[in-house]
C-alpha atoms as a PDB file:
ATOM      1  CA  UNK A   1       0.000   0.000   0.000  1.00  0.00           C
ATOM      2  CA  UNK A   2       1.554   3.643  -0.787  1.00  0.00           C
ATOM      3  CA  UNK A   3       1.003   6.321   1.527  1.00  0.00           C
ATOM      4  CA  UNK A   4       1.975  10.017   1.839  1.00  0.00           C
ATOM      5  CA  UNK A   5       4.189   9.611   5.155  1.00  0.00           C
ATOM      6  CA  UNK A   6       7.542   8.348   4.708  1.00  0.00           C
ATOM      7  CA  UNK A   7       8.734   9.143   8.373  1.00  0.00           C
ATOM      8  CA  UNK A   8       6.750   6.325  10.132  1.00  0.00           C
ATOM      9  CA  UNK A   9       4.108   8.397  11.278  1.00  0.00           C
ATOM     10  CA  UNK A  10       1.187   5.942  11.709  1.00  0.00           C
ATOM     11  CA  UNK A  11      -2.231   6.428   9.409  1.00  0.00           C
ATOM     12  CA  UNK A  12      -4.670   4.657  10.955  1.00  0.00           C
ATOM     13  CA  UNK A  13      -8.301   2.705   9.718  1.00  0.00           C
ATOM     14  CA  UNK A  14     -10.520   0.816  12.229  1.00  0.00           C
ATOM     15  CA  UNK A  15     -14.033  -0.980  11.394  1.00  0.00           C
ATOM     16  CA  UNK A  16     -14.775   0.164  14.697  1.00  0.00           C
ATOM     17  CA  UNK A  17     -15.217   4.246  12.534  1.00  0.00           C
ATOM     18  CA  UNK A  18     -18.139   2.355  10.801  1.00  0.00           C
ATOM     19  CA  UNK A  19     -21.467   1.390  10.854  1.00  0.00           C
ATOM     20  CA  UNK A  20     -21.988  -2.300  11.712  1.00  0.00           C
ATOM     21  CA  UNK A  21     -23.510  -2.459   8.547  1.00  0.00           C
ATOM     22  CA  UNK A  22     -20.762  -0.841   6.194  1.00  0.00           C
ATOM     23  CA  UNK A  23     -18.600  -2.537   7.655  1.00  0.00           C
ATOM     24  CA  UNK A  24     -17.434  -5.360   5.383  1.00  0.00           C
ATOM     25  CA  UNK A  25     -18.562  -4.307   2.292  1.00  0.00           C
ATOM     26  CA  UNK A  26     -16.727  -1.266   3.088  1.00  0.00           C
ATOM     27  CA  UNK A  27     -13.642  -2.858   4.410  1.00  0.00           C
ATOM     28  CA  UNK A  28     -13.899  -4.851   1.103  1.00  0.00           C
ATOM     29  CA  UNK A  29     -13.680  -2.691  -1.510  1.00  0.00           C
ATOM     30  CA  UNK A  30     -11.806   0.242  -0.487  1.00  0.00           C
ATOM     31  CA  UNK A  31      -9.757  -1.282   1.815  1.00  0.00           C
ATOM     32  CA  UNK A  32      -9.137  -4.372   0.430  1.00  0.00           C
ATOM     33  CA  UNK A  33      -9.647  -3.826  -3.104  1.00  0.00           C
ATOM     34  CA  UNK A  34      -8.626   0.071  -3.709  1.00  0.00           C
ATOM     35  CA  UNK A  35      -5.708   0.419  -0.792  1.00  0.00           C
ATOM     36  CA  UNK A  36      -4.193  -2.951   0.150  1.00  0.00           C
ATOM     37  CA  UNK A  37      -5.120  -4.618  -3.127  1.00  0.00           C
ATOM     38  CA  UNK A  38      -6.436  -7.694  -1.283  1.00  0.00           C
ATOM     39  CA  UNK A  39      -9.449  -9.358  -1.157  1.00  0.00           C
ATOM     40  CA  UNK A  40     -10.795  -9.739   2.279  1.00  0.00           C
ATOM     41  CA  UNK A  41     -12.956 -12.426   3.490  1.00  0.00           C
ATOM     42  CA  UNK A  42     -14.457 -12.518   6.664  1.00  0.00           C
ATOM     43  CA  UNK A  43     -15.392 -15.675   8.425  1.00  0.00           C
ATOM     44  CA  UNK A  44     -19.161 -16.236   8.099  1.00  0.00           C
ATOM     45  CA  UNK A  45     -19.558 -17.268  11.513  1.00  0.00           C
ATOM     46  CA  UNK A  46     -17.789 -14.587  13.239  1.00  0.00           C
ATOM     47  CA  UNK A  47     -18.533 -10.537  13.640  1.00  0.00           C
ATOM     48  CA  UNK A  48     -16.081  -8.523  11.212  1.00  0.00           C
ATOM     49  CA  UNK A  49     -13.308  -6.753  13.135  1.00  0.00           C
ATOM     50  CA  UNK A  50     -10.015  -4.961  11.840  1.00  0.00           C
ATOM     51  CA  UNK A  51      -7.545  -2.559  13.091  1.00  0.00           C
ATOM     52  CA  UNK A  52      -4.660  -0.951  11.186  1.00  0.00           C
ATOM     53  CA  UNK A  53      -1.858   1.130  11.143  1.00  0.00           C
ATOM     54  CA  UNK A  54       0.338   1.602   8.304  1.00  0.00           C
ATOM     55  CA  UNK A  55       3.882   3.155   9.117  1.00  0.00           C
ATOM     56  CA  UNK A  56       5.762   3.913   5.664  1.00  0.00           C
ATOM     57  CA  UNK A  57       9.871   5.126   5.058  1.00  0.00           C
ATOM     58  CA  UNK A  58      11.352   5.081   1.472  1.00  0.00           C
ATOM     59  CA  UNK A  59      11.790   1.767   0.678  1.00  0.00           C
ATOM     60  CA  UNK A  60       9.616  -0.108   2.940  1.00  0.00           C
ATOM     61  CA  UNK A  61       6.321   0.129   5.362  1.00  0.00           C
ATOM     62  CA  UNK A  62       5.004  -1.707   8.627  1.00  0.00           C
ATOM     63  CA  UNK A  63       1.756  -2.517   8.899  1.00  0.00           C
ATOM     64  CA  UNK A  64       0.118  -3.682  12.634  1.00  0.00           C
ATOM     65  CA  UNK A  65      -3.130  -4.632  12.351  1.00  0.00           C
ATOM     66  CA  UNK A  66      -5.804  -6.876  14.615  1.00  0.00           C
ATOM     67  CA  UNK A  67      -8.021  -8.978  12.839  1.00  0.00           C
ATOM     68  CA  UNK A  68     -10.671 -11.644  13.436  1.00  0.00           C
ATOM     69  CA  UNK A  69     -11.053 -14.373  11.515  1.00  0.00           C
ATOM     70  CA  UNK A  70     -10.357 -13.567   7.703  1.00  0.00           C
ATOM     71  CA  UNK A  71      -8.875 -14.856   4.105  1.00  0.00           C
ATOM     72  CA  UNK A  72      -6.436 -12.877   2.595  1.00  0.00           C
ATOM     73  CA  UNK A  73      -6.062 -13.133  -0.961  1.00  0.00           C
ATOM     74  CA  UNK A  74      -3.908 -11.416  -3.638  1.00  0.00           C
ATOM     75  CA  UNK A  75      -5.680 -12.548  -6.954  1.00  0.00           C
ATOM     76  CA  UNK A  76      -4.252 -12.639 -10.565  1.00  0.00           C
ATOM     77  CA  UNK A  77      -6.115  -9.522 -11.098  1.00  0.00           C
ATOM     78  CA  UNK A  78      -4.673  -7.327  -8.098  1.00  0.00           C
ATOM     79  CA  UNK A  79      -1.331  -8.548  -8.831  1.00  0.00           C
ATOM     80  CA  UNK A  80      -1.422  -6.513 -11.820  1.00  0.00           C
ATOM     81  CA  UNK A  81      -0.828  -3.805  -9.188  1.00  0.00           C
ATOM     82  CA  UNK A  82       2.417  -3.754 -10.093  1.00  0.00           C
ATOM     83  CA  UNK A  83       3.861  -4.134  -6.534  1.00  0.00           C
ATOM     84  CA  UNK A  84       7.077  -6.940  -6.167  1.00  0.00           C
ATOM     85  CA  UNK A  85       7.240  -6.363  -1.954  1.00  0.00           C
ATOM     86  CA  UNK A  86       8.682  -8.674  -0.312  1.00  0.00           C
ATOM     87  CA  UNK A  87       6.782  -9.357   2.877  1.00  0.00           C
ATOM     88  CA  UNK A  88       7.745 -10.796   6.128  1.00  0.00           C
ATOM     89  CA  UNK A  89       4.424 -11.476   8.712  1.00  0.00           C
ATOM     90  CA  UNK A  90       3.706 -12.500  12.266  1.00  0.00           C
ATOM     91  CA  UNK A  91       0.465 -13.564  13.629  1.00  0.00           C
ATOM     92  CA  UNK A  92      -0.387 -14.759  16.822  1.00  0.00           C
ATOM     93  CA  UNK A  93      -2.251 -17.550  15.568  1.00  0.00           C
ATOM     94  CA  UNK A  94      -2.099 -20.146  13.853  1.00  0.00           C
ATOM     95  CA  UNK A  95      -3.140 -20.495   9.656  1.00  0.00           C
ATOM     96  CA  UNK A  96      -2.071 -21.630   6.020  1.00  0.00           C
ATOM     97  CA  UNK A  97      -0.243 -19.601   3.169  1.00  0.00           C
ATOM     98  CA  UNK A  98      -0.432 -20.821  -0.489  1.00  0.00           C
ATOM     99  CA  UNK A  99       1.870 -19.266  -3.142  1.00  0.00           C
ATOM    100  CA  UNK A 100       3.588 -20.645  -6.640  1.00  0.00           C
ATOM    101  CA  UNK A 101       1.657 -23.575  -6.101  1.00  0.00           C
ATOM    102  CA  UNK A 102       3.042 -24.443  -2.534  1.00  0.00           C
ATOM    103  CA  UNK A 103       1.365 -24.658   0.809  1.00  0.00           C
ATOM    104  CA  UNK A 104       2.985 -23.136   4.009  1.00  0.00           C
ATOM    105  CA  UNK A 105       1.181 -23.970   7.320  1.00  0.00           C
ATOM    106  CA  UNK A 106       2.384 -21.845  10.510  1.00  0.00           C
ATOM    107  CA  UNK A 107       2.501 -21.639  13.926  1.00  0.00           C
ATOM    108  CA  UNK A 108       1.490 -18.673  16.065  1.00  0.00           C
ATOM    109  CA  UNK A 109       4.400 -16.464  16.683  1.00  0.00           C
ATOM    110  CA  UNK A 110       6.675 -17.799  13.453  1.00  0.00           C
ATOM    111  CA  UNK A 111       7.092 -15.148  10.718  1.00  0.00           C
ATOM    112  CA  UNK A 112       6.768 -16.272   6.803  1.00  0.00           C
ATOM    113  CA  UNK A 113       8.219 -14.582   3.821  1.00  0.00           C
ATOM    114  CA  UNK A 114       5.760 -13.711   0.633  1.00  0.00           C
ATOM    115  CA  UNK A 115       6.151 -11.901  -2.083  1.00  0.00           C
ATOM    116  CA  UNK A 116       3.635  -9.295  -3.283  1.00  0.00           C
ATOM    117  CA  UNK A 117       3.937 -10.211  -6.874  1.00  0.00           C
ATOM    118  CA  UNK A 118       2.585 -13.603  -7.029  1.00  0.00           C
ATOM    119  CA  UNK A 119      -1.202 -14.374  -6.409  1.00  0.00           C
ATOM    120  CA  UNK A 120      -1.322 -15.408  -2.924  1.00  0.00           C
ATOM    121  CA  UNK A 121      -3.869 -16.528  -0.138  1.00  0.00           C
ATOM    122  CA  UNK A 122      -3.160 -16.617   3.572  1.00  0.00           C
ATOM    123  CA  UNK A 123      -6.125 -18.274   5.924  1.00  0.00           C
ATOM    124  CA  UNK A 124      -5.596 -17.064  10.179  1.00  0.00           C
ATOM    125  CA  UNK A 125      -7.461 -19.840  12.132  1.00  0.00           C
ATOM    126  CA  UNK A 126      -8.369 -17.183  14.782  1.00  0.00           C
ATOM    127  CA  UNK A 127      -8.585 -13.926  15.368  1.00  0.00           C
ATOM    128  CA  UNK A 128      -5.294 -12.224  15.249  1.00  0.00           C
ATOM    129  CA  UNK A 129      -2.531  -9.553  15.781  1.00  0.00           C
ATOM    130  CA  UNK A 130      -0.357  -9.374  12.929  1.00  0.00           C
ATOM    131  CA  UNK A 131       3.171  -7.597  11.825  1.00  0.00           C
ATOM    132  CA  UNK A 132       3.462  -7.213   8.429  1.00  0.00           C
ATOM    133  CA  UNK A 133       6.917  -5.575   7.257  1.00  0.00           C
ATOM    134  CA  UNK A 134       6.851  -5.092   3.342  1.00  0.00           C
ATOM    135  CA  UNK A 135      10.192  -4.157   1.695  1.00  0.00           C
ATOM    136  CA  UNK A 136      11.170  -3.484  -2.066  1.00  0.00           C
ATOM    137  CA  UNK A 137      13.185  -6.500  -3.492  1.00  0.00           C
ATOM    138  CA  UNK A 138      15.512  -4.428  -4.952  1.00  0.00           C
ATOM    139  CA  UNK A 139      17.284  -3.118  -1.468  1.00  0.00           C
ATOM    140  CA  UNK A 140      17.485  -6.542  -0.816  1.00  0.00           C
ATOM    141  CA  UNK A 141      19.336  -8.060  -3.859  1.00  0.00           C
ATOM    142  CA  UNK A 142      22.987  -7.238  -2.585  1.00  0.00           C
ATOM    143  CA  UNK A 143      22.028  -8.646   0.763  1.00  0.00           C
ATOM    144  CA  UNK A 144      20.269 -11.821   0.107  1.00  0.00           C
ATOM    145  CA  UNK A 145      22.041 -14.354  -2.050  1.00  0.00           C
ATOM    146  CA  UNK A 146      18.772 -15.743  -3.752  1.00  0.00           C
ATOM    147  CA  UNK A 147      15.435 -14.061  -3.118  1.00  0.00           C
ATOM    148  CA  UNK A 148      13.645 -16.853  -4.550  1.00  0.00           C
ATOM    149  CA  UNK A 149      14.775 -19.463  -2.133  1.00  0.00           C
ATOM    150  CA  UNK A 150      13.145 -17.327   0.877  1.00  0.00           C
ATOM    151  CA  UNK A 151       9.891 -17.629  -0.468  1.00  0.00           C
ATOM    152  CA  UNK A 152       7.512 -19.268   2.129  1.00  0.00           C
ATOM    153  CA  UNK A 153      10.342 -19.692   4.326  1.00  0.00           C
ATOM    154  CA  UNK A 154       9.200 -20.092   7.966  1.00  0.00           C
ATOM    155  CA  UNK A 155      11.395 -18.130  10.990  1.00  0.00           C
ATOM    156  CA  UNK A 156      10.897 -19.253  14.440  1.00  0.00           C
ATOM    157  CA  UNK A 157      10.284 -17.029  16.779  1.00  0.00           C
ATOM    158  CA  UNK A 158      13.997 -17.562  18.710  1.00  0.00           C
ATOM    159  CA  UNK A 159      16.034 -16.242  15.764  1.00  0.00           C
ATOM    160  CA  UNK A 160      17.769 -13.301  17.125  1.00  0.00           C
ATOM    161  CA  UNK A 161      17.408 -11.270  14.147  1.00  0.00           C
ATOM    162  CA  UNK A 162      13.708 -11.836  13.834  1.00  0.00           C
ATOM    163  CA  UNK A 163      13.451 -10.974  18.076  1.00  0.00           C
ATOM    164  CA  UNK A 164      15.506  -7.554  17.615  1.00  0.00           C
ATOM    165  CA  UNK A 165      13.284  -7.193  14.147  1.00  0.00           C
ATOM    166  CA  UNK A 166      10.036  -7.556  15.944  1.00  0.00           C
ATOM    167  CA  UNK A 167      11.300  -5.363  18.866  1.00  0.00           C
ATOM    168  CA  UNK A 168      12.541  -2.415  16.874  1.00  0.00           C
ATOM    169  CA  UNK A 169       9.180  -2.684  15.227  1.00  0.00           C
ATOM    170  CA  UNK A 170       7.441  -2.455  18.717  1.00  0.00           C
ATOM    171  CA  UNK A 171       9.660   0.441  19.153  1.00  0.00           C
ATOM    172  CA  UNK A 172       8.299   2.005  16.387  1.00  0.00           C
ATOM    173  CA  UNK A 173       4.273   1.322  17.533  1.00  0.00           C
ATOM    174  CA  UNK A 174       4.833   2.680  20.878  1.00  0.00           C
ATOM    175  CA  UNK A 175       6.063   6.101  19.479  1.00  0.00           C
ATOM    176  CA  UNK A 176       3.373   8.952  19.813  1.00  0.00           C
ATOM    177  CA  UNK A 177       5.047  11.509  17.667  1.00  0.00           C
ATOM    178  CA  UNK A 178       6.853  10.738  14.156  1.00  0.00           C
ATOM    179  CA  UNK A 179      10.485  10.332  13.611  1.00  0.00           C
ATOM    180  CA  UNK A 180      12.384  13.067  11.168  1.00  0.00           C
ATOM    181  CA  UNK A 181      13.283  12.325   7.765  1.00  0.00           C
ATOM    182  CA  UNK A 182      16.919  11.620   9.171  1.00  0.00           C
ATOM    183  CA  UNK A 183      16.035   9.684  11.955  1.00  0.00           C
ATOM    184  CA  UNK A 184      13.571   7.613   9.717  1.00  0.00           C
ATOM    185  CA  UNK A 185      16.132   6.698   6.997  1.00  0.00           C
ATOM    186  CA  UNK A 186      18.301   5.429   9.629  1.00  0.00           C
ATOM    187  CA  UNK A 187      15.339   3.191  10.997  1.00  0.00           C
ATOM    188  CA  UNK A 188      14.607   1.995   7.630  1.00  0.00           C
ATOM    189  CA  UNK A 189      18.303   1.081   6.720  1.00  0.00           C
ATOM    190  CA  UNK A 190      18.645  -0.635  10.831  1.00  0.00           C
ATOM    191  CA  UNK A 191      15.027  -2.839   9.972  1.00  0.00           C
ATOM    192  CA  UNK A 192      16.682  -3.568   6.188  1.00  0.00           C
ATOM    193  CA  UNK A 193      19.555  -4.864   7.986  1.00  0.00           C
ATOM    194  CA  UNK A 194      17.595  -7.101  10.650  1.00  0.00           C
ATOM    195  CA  UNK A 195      15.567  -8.453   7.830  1.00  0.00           C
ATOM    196  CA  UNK A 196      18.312  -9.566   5.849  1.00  0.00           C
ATOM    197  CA  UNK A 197      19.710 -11.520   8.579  1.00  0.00           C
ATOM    198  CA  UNK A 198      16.113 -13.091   9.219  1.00  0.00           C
ATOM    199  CA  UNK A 199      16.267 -14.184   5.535  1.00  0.00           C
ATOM    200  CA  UNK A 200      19.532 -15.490   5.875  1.00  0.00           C
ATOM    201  CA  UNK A 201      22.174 -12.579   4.178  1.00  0.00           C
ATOM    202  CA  UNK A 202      25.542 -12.910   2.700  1.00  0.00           C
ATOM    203  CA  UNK A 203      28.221 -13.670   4.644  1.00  0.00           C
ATOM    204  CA  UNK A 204      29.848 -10.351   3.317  1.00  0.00           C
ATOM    205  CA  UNK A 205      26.467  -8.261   3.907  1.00  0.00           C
ATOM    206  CA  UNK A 206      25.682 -10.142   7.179  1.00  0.00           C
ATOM    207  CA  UNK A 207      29.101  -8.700   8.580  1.00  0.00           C
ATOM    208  CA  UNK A 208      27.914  -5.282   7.748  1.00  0.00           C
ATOM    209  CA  UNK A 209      24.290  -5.728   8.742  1.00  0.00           C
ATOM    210  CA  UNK A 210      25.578  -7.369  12.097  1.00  0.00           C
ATOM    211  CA  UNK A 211      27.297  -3.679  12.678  1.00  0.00           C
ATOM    212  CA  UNK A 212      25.064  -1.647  11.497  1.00  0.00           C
ATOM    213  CA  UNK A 213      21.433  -2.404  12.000  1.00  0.00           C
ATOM    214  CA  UNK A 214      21.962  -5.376  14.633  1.00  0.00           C
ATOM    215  CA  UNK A 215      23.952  -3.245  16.491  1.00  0.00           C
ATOM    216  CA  UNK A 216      21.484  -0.626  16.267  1.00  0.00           C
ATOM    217  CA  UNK A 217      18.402  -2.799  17.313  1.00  0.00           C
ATOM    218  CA  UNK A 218      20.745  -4.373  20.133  1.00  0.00           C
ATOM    219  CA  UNK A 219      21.096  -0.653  21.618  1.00  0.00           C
ATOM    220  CA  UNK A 220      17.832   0.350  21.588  1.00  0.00           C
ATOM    221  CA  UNK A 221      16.414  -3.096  23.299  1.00  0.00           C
ATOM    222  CA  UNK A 222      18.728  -2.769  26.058  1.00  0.00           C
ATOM    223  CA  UNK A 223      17.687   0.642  26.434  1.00  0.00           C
ATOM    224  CA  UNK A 224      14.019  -0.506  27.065  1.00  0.00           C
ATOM    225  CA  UNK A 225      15.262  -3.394  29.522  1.00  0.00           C
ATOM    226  CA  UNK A 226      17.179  -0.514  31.047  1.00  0.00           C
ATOM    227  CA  UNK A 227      13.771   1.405  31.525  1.00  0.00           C
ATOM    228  CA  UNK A 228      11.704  -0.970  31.822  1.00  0.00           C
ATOM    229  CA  UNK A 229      13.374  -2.074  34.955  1.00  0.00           C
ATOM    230  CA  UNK A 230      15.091   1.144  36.322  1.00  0.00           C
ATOM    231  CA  UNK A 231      14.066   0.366  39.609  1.00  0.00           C
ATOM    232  CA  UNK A 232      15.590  -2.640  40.079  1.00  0.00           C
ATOM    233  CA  UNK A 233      18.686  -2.691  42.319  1.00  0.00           C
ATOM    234  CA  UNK A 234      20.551  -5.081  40.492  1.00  0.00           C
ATOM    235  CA  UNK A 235      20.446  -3.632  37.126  1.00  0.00           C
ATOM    236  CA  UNK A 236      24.068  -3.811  36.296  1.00  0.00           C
ATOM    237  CA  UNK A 237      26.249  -3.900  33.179  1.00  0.00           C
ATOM    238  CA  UNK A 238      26.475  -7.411  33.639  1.00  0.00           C
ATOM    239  CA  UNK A 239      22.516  -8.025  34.048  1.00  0.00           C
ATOM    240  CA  UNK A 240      21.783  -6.764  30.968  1.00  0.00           C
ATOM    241  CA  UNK A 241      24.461  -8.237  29.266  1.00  0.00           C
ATOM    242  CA  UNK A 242      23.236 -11.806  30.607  1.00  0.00           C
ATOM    243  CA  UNK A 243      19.755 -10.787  29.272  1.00  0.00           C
ATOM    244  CA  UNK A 244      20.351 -10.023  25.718  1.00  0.00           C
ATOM    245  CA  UNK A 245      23.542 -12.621  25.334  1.00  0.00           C
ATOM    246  CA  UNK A 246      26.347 -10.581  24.765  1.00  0.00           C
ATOM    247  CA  UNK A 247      29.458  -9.735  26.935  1.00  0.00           C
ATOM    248  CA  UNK A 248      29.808  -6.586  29.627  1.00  0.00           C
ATOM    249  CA  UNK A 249      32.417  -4.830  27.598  1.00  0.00           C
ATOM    250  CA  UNK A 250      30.306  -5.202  24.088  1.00  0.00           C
ATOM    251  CA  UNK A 251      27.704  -3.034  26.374  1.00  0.00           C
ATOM    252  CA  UNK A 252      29.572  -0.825  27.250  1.00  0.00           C
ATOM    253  CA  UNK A 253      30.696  -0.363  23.754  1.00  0.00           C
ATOM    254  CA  UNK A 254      27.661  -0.022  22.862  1.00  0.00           C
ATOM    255  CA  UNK A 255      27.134   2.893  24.888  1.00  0.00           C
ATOM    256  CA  UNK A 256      30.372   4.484  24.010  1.00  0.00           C
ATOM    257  CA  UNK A 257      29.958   4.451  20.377  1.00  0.00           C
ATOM    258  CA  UNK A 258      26.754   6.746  21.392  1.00  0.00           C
ATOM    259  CA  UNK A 259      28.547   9.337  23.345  1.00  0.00           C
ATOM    260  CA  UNK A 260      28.017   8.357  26.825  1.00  0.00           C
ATOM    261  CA  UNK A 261      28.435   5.213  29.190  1.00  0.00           C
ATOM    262  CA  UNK A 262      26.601   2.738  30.388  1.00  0.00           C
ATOM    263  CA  UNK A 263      26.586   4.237  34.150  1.00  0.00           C
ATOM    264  CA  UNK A 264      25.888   8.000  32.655  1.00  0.00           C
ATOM    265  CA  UNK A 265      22.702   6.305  30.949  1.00  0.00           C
ATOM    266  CA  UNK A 266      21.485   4.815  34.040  1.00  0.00           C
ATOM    267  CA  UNK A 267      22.047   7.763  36.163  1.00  0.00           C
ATOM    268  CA  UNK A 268      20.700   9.920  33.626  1.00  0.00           C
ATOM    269  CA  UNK A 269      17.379   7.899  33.272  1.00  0.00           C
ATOM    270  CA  UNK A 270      17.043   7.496  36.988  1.00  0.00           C
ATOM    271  CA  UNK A 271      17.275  10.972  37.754  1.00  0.00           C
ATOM    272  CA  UNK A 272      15.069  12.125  35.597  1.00  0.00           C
ATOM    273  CA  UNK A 273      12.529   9.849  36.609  1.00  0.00           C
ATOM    274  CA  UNK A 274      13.053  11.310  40.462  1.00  0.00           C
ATOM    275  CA  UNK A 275      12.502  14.459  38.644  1.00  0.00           C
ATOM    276  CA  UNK A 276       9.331  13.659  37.264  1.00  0.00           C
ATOM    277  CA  UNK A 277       7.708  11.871  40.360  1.00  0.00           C
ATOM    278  CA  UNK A 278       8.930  14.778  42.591  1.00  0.00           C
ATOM    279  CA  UNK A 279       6.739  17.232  40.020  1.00  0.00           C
ATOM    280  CA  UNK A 280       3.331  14.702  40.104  1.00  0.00           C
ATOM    281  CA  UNK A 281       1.199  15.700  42.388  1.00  0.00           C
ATOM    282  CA  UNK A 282      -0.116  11.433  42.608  1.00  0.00           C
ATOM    283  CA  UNK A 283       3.403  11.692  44.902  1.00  0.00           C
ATOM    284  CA  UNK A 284       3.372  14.181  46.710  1.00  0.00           C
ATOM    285  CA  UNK A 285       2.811  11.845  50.055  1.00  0.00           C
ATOM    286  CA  UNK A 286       6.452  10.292  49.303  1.00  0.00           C
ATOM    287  CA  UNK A 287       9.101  11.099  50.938  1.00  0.00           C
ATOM    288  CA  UNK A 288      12.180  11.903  48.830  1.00  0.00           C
ATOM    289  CA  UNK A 289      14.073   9.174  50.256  1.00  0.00           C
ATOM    290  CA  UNK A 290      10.670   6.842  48.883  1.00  0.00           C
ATOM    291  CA  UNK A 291      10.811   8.207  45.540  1.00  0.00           C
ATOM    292  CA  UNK A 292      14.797   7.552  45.146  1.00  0.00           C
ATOM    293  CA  UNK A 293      14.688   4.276  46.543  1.00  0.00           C
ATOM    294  CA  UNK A 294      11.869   3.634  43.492  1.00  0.00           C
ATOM    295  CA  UNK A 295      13.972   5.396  40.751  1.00  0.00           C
ATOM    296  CA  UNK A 296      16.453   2.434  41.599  1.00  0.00           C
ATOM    297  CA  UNK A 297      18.849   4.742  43.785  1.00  0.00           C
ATOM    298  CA  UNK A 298      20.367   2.492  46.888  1.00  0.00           C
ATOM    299  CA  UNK A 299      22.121   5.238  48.724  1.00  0.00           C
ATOM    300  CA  UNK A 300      20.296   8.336  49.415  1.00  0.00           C
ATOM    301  CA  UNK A 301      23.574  10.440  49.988  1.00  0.00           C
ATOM    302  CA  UNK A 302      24.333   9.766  46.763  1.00  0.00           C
ATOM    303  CA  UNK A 303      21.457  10.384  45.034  1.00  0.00           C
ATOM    304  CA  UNK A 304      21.376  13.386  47.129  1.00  0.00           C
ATOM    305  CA  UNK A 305      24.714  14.862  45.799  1.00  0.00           C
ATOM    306  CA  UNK A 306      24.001  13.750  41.922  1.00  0.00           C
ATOM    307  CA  UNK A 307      20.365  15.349  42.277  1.00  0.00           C
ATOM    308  CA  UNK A 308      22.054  18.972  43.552  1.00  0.00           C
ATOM    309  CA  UNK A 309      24.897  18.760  40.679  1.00  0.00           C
ATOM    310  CA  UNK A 310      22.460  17.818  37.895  1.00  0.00           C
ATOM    311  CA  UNK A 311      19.655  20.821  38.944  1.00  0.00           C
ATOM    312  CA  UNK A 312      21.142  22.806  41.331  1.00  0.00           C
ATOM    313  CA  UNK A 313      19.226  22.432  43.789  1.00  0.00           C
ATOM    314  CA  UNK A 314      18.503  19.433  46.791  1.00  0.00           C
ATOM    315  CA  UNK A 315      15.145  17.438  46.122  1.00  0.00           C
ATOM    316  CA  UNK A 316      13.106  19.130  48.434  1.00  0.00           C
ATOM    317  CA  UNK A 317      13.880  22.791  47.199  1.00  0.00           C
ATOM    318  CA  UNK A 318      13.004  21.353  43.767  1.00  0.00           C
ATOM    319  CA  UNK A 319       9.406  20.063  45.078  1.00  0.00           C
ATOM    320  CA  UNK A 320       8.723  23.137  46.845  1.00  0.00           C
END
């Protein structure tokens, strides 16, 4: 599907914006037939129900949808679209793809590779949340050996490169505002990267995709552990280093080759989050000492002295 964006801000279309009604005969023809060029076919025993949001960059676009129960298909006729994609998707259930004359069955959670210029049908057993990544072939020749060998190729869910793939893409949902132009080529060129691996690159483009958009995705999934579990008292250079599989000093690396360290990030991220909590009034019965203690600081003293040098003033002259 073309849209205007091209800096992965999200256009969305729900059934939900629709009469009960309109809804699939709606859904089908412009939709189906006029945007995505697919024909949809709801399960007859089942109430219609679809959610989308298309994210687009040069190159490529992300579609996240949740469906119920449907047939996908990409006839002869729609084909004629013109567009060659190729097209990596996870659902969370179960269902059958049929291309070139060969049948794909998949589990919930696996990704398969299509491509959008073959007639194609794809049958979810249940209703479903999907990822749908579609790239142009042509980015991809240099990287991939042989295209045509990926073609209903099945990825479990445990390939790293598919894992950092999906998570970069979550990245991506969970964003309220859009990315700039330069920030969006570089996300393009870092999911290009982590789908060549999935597919299986070149041993000469898998060393560059490895340092480029591996590294990349690597970075910014630690950086969510990191947040997502800033309180914790243990979260160490080695922790997250165990978590994601790697050694302490590529970590740090990591964080180097950005500017900072990996005990600057964590201090930074932990003091603004003091910041923030000392500012909300659902705190205000905390003590300081409370709120440190929860922003993952173990000695007060010392998150008394960093909180002073970072705003210039102690905690409680920055509440009052």
């Amino acid at each position: 599907m073309e849209t205007q964006a091209n800096d992965f801000s999200p256009i969305r279309f729900s059934s939900n914006d629709l009469p009960e009604r309109d809804r699939v005969p709606v859904w089908r023809e412009f939709f189906g037939r006029w945007m995505f060029h697919t024909e949809i076919e709801p399960a007859a025993d089942a109430p219609f129900q679809a959610d989308i949001t298309v994210r687009s960059a040069p190159g490529l676009s992300i579609t996240s949808s949740s469906l119920s129960q449907v047939r996908l298909t990409r006839t002869p006729t729609l084909v004629a679209d013109g567009n060659d994609d190729l097209v990596l998707f996870v659902m969370t259930s179960p269902g059958v793809v049929v291309q070139c004359g060969r049948e794909t069955a998949y589990n919930a959670g696996e990704a398969v590779v299509m491509t959008a210029a073959e007639a194609s049908t794809c049958i979810a057993h249940g209703p479903a949340r999907c990822r749908c990544l579609h790239i142009q072939p042509g980015v991809l020749t240099r990287l991939v050996p042989d295209l045509d060998d990926v073609l209903l190729r099945r990825i479990v869910p445990r390939t790293e490169a598919l894992q950092y793939l999906l998570s970069y893409v979550g990245f991506l949902e969970e964003q309220q505002v859009p990315a700039d132009a330069e920030l969006a080529r570089a996300t393009a060129l870092h999911l290009r990267d982590l789908f060549a691996l999935a597919l299986g690159a070149s041993r000469d483009a898998a060393f560059v995709a490895e340092g480029r958009g591996l590294r990349a995705a690597r970075l910014q999934a630690m950086r969510r552990y990191i947040a997502d579990n800033l309180s914790d008292g243990r979260l160490t250079v080695r922790a997250v280093a165990a978590r994601h599989g790697v050694t302490p000093r590529y970590v740090q690396r990591l964080f180097e080759s950005e500017g900072t360290t990996f005990s600057k990030f964590v201090l930074d991220l932990r003091l603004a989050r003091v910041q923030l909590m000392l500012a909300d009034p659902r705190y205000a019965g905390w003590t300081v000492s409370a709120i440190a203690l929860e922003a993952g600081f173990g000695d007060v003293s010392y998150f008394n002295r960093r909180f002073r040098r970072r705003f210039g003033a102690s905690p409680t002259q920055f509440r009052a």
